[in-house]
Protein backbone atom coordinates (compact mmCIF):
# COMPACT_ATOMS: atom_id res chain seq x y z
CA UNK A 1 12.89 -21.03 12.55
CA UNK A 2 16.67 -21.30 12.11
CA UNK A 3 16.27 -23.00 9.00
CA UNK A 4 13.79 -20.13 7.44
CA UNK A 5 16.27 -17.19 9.21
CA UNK A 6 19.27 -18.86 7.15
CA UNK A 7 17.55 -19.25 3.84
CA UNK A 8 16.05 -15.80 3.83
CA UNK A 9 19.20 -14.31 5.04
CA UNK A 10 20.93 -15.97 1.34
CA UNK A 11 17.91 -15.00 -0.35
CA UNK A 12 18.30 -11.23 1.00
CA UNK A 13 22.27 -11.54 0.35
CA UNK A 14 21.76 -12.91 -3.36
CA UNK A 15 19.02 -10.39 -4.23
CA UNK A 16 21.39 -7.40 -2.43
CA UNK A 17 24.37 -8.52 -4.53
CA UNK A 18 22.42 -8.42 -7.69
CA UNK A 19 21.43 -5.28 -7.30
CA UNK A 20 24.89 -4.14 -6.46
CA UNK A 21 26.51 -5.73 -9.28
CA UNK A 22 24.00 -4.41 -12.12
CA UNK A 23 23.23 -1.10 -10.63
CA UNK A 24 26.07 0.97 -10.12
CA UNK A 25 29.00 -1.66 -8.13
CA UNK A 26 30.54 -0.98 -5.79
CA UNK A 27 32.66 2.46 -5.27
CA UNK A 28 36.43 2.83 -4.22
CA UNK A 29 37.39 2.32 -0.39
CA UNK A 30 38.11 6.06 0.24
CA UNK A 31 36.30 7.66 -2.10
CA UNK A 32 34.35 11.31 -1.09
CA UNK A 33 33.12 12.97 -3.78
CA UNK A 34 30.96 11.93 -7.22
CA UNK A 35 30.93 12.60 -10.78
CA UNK A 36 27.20 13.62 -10.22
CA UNK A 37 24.89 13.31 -7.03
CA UNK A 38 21.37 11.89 -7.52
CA UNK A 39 18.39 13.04 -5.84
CA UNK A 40 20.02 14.89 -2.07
CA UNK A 41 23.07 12.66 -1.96
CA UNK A 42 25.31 15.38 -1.40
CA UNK A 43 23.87 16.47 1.38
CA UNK A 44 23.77 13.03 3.43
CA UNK A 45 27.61 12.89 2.16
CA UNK A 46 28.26 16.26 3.12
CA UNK A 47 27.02 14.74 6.98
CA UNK A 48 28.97 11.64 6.50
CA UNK A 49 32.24 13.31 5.33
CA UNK A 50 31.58 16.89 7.65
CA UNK A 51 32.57 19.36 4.76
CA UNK A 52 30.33 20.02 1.53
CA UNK A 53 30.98 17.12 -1.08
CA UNK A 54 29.38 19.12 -3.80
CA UNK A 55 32.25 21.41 -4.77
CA UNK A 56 35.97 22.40 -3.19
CA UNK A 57 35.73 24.54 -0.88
CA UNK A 58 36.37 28.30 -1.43
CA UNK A 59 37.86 30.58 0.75
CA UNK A 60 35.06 32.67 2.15
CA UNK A 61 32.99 29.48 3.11
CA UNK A 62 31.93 29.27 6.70
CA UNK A 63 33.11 26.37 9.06
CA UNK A 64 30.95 23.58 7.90
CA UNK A 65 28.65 22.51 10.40
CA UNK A 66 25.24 20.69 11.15
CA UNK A 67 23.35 24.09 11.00
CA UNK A 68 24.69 24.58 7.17
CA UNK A 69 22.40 21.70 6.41
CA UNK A 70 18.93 22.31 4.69
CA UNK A 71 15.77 21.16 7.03
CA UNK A 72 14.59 18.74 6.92
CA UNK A 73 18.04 16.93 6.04
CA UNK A 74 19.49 18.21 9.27
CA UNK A 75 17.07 15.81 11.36
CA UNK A 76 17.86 12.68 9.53
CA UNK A 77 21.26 12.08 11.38
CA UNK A 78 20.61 8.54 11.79
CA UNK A 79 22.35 6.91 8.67
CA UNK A 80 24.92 9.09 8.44
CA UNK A 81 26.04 9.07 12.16
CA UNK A 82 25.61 4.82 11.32
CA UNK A 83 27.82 5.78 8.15
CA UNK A 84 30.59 7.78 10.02
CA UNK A 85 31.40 4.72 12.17
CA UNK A 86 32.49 3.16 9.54
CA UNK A 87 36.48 2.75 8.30
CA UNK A 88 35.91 3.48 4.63
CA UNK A 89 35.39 6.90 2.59
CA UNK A 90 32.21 8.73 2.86
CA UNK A 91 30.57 7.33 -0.26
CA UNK A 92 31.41 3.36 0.50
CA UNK A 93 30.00 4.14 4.31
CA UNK A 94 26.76 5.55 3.09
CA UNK A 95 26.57 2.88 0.40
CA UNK A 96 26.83 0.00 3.06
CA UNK A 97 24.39 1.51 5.55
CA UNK A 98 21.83 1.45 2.60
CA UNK A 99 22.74 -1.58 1.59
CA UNK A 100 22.86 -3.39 4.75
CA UNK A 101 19.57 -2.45 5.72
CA UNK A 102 18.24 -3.29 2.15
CA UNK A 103 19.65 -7.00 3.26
CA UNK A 104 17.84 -6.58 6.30
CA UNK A 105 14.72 -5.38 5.47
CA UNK A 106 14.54 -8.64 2.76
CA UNK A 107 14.76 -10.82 5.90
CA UNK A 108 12.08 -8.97 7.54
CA UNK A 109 9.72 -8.76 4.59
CA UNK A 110 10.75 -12.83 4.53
CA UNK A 111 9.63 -13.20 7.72
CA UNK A 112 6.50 -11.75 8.18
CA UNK A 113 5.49 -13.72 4.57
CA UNK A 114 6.34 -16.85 6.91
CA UNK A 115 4.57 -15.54 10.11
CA UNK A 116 1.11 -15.17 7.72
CA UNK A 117 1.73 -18.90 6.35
CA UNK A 118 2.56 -18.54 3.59
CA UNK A 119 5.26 -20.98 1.98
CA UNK A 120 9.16 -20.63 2.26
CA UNK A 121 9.28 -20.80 -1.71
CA UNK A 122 6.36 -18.26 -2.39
CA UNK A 123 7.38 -15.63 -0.25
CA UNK A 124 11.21 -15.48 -1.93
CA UNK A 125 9.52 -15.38 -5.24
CA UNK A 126 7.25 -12.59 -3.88
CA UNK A 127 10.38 -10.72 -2.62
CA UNK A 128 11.99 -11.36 -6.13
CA UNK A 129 9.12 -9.56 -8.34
CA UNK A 130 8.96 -6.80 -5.52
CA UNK A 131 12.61 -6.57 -5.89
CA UNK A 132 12.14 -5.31 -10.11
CA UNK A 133 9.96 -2.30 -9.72
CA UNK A 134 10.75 1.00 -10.60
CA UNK A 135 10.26 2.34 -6.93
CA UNK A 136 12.71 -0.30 -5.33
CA UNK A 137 15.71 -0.50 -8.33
CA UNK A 138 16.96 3.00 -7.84
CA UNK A 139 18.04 2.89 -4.46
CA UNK A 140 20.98 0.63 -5.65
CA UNK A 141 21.43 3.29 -8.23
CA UNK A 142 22.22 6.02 -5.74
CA UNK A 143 23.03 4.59 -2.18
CA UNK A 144 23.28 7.76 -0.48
CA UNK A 145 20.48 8.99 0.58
CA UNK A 146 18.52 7.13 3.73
CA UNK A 147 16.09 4.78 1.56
CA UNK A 148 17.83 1.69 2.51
CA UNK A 149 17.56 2.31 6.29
CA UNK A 150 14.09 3.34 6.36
CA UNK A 151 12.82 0.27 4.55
CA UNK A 152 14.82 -1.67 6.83
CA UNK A 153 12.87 0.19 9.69
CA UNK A 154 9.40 -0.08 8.06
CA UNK A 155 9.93 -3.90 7.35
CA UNK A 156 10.88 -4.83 10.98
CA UNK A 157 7.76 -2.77 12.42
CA UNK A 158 5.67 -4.67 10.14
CA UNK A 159 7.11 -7.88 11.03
CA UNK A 160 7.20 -7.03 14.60
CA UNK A 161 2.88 -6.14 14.03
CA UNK A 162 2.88 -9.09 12.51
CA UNK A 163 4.16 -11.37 15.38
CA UNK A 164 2.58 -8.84 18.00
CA UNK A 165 5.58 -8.04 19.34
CA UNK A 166 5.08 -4.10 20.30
CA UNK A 167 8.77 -3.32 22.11
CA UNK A 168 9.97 -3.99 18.79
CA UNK A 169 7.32 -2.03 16.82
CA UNK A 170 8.20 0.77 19.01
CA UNK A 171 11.80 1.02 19.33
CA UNK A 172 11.92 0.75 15.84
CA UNK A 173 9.59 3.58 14.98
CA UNK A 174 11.50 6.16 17.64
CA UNK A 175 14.53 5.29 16.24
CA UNK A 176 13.70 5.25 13.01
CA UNK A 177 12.47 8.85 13.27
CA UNK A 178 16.10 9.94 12.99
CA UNK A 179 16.02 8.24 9.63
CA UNK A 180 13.50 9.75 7.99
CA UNK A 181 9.75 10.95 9.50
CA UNK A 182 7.48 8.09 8.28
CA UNK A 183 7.64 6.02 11.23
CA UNK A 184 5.61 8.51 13.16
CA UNK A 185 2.45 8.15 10.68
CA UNK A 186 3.37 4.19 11.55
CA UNK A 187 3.09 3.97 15.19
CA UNK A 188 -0.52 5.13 15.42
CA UNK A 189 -1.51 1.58 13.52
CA UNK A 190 -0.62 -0.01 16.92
CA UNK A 191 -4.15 1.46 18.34
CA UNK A 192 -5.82 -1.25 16.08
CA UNK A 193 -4.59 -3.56 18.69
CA UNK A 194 -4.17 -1.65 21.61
CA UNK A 195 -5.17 1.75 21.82
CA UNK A 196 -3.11 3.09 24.75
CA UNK A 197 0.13 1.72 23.86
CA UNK A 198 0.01 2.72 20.44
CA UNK A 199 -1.23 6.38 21.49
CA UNK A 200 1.51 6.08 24.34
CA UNK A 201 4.21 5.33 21.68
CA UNK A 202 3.19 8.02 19.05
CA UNK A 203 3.01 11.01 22.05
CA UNK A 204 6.92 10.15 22.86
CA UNK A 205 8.10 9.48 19.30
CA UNK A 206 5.63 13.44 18.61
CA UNK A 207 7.87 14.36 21.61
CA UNK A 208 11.32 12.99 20.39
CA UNK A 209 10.68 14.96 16.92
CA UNK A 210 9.76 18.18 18.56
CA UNK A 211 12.75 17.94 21.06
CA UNK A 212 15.24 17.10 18.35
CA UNK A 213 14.29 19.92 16.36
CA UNK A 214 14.62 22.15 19.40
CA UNK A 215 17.83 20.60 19.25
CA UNK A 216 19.46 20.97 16.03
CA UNK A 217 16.23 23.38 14.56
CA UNK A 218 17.52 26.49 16.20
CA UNK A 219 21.60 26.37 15.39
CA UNK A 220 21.80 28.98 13.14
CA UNK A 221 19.71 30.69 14.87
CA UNK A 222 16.84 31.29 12.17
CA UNK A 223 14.26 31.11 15.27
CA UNK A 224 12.08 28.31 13.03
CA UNK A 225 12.19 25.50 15.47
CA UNK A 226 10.89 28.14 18.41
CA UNK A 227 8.29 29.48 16.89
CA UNK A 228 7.11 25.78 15.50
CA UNK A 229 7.01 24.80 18.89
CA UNK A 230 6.18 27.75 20.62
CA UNK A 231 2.12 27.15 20.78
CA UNK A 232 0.75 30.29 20.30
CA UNK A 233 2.38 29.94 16.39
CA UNK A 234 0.23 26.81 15.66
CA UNK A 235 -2.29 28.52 14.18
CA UNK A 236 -1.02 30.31 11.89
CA UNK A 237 1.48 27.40 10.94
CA UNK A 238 -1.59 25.24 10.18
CA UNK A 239 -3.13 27.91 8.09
CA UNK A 240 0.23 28.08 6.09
CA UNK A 241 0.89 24.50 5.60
CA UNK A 242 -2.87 24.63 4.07
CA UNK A 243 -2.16 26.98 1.46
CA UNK A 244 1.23 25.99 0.73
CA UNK A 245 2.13 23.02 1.94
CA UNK A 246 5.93 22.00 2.99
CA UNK A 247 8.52 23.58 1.49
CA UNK A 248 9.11 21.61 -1.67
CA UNK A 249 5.65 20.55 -1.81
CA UNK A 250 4.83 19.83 -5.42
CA UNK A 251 1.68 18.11 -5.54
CA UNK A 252 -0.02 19.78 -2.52
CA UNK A 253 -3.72 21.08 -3.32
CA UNK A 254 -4.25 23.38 -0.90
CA UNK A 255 -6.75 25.71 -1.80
CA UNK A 256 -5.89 25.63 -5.12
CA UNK A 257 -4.61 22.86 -7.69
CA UNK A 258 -3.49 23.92 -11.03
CA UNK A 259 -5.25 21.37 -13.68
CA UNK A 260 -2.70 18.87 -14.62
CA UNK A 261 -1.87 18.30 -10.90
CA UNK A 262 -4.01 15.38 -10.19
CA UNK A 263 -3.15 13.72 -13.67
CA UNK A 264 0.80 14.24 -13.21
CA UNK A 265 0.62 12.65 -9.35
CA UNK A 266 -1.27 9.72 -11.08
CA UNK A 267 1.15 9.43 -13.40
CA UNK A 268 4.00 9.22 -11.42
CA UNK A 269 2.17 6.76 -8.41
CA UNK A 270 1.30 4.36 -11.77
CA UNK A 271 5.05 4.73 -12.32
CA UNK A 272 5.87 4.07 -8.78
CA UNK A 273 4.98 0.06 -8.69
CA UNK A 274 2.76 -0.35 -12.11
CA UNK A 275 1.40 -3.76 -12.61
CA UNK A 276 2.61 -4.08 -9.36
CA UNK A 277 -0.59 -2.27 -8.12
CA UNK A 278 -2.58 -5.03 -9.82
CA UNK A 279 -0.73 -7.75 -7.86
CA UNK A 280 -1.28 -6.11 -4.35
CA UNK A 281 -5.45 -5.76 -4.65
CA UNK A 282 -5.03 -9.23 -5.83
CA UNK A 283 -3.27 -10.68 -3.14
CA UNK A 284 -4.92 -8.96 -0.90
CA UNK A 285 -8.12 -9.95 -1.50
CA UNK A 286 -6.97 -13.39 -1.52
CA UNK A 287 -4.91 -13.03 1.49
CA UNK A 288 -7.32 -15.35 4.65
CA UNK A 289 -9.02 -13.42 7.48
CA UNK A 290 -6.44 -14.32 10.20
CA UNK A 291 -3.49 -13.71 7.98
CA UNK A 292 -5.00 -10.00 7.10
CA UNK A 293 -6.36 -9.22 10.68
CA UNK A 294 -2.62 -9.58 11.64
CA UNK A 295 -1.23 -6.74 8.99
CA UNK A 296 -3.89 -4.93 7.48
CA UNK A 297 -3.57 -1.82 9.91
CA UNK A 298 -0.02 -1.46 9.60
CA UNK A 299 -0.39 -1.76 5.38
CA UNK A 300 -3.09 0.38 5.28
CA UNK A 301 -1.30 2.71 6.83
CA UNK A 302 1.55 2.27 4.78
CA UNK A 303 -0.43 2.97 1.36
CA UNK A 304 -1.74 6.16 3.11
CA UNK A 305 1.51 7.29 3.97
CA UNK A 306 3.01 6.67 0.69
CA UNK A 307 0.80 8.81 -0.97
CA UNK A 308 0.51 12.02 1.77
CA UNK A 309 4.33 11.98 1.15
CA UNK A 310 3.68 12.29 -2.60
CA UNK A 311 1.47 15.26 -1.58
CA UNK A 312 5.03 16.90 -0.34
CA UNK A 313 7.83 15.73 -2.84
CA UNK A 314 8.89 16.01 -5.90
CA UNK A 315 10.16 12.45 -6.50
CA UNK A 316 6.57 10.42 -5.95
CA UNK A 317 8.10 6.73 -7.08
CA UNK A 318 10.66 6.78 -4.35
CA UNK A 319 8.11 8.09 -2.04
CA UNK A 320 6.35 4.65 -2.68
CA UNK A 321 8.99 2.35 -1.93
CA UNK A 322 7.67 2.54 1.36
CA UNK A 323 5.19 -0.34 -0.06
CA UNK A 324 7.94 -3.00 -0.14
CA UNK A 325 6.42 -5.14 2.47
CA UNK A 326 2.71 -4.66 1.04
CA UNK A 327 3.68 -5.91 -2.24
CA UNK A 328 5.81 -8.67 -1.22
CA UNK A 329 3.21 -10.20 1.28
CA UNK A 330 0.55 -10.16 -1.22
CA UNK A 331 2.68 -11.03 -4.57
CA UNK A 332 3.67 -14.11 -2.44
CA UNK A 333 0.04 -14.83 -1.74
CA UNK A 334 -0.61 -14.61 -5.62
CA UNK A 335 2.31 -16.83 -6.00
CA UNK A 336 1.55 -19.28 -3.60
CA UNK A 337 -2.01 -19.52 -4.90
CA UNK A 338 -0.84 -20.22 -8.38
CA UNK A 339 1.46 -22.97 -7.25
CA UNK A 340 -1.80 -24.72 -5.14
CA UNK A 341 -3.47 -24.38 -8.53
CA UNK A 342 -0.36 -26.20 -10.48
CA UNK A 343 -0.51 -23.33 -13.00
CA UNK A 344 2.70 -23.64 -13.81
CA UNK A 345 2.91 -21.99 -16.69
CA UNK A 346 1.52 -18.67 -15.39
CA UNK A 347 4.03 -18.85 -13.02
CA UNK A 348 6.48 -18.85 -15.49
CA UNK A 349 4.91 -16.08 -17.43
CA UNK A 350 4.97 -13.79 -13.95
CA UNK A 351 8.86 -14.60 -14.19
CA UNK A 352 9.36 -13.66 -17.51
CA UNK A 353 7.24 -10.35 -16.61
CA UNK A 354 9.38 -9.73 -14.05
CA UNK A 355 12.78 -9.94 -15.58
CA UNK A 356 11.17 -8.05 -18.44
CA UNK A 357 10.52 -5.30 -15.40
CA UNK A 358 13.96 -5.58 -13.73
CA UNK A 359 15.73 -5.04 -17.08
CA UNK A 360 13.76 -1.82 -18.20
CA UNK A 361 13.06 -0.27 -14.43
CA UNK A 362 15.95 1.45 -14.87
CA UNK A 363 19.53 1.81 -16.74
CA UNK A 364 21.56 -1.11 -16.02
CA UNK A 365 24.91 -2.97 -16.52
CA UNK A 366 22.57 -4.37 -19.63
CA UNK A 367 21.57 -2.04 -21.04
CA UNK A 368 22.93 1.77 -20.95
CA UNK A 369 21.07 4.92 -20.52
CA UNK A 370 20.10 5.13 -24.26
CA UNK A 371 19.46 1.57 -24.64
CA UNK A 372 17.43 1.60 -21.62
CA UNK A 373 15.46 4.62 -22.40
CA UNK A 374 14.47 3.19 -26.41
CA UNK A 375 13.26 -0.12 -24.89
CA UNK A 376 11.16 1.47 -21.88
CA UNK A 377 9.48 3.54 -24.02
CA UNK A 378 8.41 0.20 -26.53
CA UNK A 379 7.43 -2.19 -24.01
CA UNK A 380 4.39 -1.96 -22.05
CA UNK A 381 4.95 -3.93 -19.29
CA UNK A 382 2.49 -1.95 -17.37
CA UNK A 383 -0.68 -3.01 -19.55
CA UNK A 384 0.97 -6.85 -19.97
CA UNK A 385 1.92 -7.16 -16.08
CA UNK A 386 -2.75 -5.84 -15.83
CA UNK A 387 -3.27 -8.16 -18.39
CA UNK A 388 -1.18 -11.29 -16.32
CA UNK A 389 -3.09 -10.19 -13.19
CA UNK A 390 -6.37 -10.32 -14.86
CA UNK A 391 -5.46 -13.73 -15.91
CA UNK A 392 -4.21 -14.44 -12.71
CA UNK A 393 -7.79 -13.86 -11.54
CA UNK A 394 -9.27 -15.80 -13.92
CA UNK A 395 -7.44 -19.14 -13.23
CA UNK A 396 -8.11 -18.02 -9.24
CA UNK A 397 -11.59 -17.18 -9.22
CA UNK A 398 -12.51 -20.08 -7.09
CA UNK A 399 -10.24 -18.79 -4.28
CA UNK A 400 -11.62 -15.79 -4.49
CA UNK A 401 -15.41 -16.26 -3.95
CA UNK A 402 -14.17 -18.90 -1.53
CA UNK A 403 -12.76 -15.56 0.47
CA UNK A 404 -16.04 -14.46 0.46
CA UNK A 405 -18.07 -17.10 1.26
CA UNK A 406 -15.95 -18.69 3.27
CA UNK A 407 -15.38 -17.24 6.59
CA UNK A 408 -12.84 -20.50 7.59
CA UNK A 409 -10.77 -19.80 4.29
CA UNK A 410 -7.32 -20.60 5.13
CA UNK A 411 -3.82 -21.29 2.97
CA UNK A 412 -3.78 -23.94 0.54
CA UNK A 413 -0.48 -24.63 2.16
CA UNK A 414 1.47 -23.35 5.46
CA UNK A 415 4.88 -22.87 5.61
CA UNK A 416 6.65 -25.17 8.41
């Protein structure tokens, strides 16, 4: 076990440097504000540095404070409180928290590949092709924001289903609520092995997110939080969140979906992973009973979650990265299939495919925005990465009926 920590832990540190290195660096020591601020990066910074970021300050601004934060941003305290600790500049801070957990998350992603048997070399190529996609990439891009951290969180609760370990699954998910709110759609997958401590964890993290909001819901005294949790409002909250959604919602259909809607969230979810989506039903199905029994809950929940959140944003791609440790586990079963086969040269096709993806998912030290932007739009890699996994299939088509016939299919190989 020592041996597998250490070689994930330089796998995790290689693949975190590269993305440093060719997407975006690394920023100045005491650096606060930015030429431009992706996605809501200035308003994590804005928590981080405890004055708005965005713009100098003018003379008739209130005292900044938590309650001059936008909901929902004011609840997700956890990486910039993490961020604060830190002896460096606001945007440095930020940047190491995300990129930190991004390390760690690799090494829990690494270990639940080992924990389902599958081989030490498979899973880091697994992690690799995960690593290109257009829903991973940009969180090296823009660093300031709390994607890092929750993946971190996500990974370690599905390692920690993996190995059955439920303290861990737990902490991490009531923690992890002050990250970001997808660890509370998590904890219920626990009832798939135990039903009352997975419905005892989700009522106290329900009752940490409904006494935090009491907490820092009500300081500007708008009177939201009350009458959210006040129960005689339920009703009517329900009937609005129906009709409208969140706020921000842009794909919600309520009781009515423009045309377009459904085609435009399918668009951007094919975006999301592309030919990544191919890999995952794939390895999945090739995936043995007792390696699937141990995470299918947890990454079915996962996939579910990713795309209610879609329902609610506008940026659906980062909503998927969420799928990290599905399409790692089951690219490494694909890869680790392959190499049982000796089909060799596919696997050397999938790497070509996947430094093909890594080089157009997004601008790079490579190529610049232009560049990037002429050779995304010429390369399919979505219909050649279908095209690989159909392949893929091909050449494995005795595995697979062996998963169904089979009901003792197990790894060609386990990892020590």
């Amino acid at each position: 076990m020592r041996q597998y920590l250490f070689g994930a832990t330089l796998v995790a540190v290689a693949l975190t440097s590269i993305g440093i290195a060719t997407h975006g660096g690394v920023p100045a020591i005491d650096q606060t504000y930015l030429a431009t601020y992706p996605s809501d990066a200035a308003v994590y910074l804005s928590m981080v540095a405890g004055h708005r970021v965005d713009r100098p300050p003018l003379p008739s601004d209130p005292p900044w404070s938590m309650s001059s934060v936008r909901l929902p941003f004011r609840y997700r305290v956890l990486a910039p409180w993490l961020a604060r600790l830190l002896p460096f500049g606001p945007v440095l801070s930020l940047a190491l928290v995300n990129w930190l957990s991004l390390g760690g998350a690799y090494i829990f992603v690494l270990l639940t590949c080992r924990r389902l048997g599958l081989s030490p070399a498979a899973s880091a190529c697994g992690l690799a092709v995960a690593f290109t996609f257009v829903s991973h990439l940009p969180i090296y891009f823009g660093p300031w924001l709390t994607d890092g951290l929750i993946l971190f969180i996500l990974s370690g609760m599905t390692y920690a289903f993996a190995v059955e370990n439920f303290w861990l699954f737990a902490a991490l998910g009531v923690v992890g609520l002050l990250a970001r709110e997808v660890p509370v759609v998590l904890l219920p997958a626990w009832c798939a092995r135990d039903w009352k401590r997975g419905a005892g964890a989700t009522a106290v993290a329900v009752a940490g997110v409904i006494l935090e909001r009491a907490i820092l819901g009500d300081a500007d005294g708008s009177g939201l939080t009350s009458m959210l949790v006040h129960p005689a409002a339920w009703p009517q909250v329900f009937v609005d969140l129906w009709r409208q959604g969140p706020p921000g919602a842009s794909f919600w259909p309520g009781a009515y979906w423009p045309p377009g809607h459904l085609r435009s969230l399918l668009i951007d979810v094919e975006a999301s992973w592309g030919w990544g989506f191919a890999i995952v039903a794939l390895g999945a199905w090739l995936l043995p009973r007792e390696a699937l029994a141990r995470v299918w809950p947890v990454m079915a929940t996962l996939v579910v979650a990713a795309f209610g959140m879609s329902l609610i944003a506008t940026d659906v791609s980062r909503e998927f990265m969420i799928l990290l440790p599905v399409v790692v586990v089951t690219s490494a079963m694909v890869i680790n299939a392959l190499a049982a086969r000796r089909q060799f040269v596919w696997l050397a096709l999938l790497a070509a495919l996947a430094i093909a993806q890594f080089s157009l998912s997004e601008a790079n030290v490579v190529l610049n925005q232009a560049s990037w932007a002429a050779w995304s739009a010429r390369v399919p890699t979505i219909q050649i990465g279908i095209a690989w996994a159909a392949g893929a299939a091909f050449l494995l088509r005795a595995d697979l009926a062996s998963r169904v016939t089979s009901p003792g299919y197990t790894l060609p190989h386990r990892a020590r």
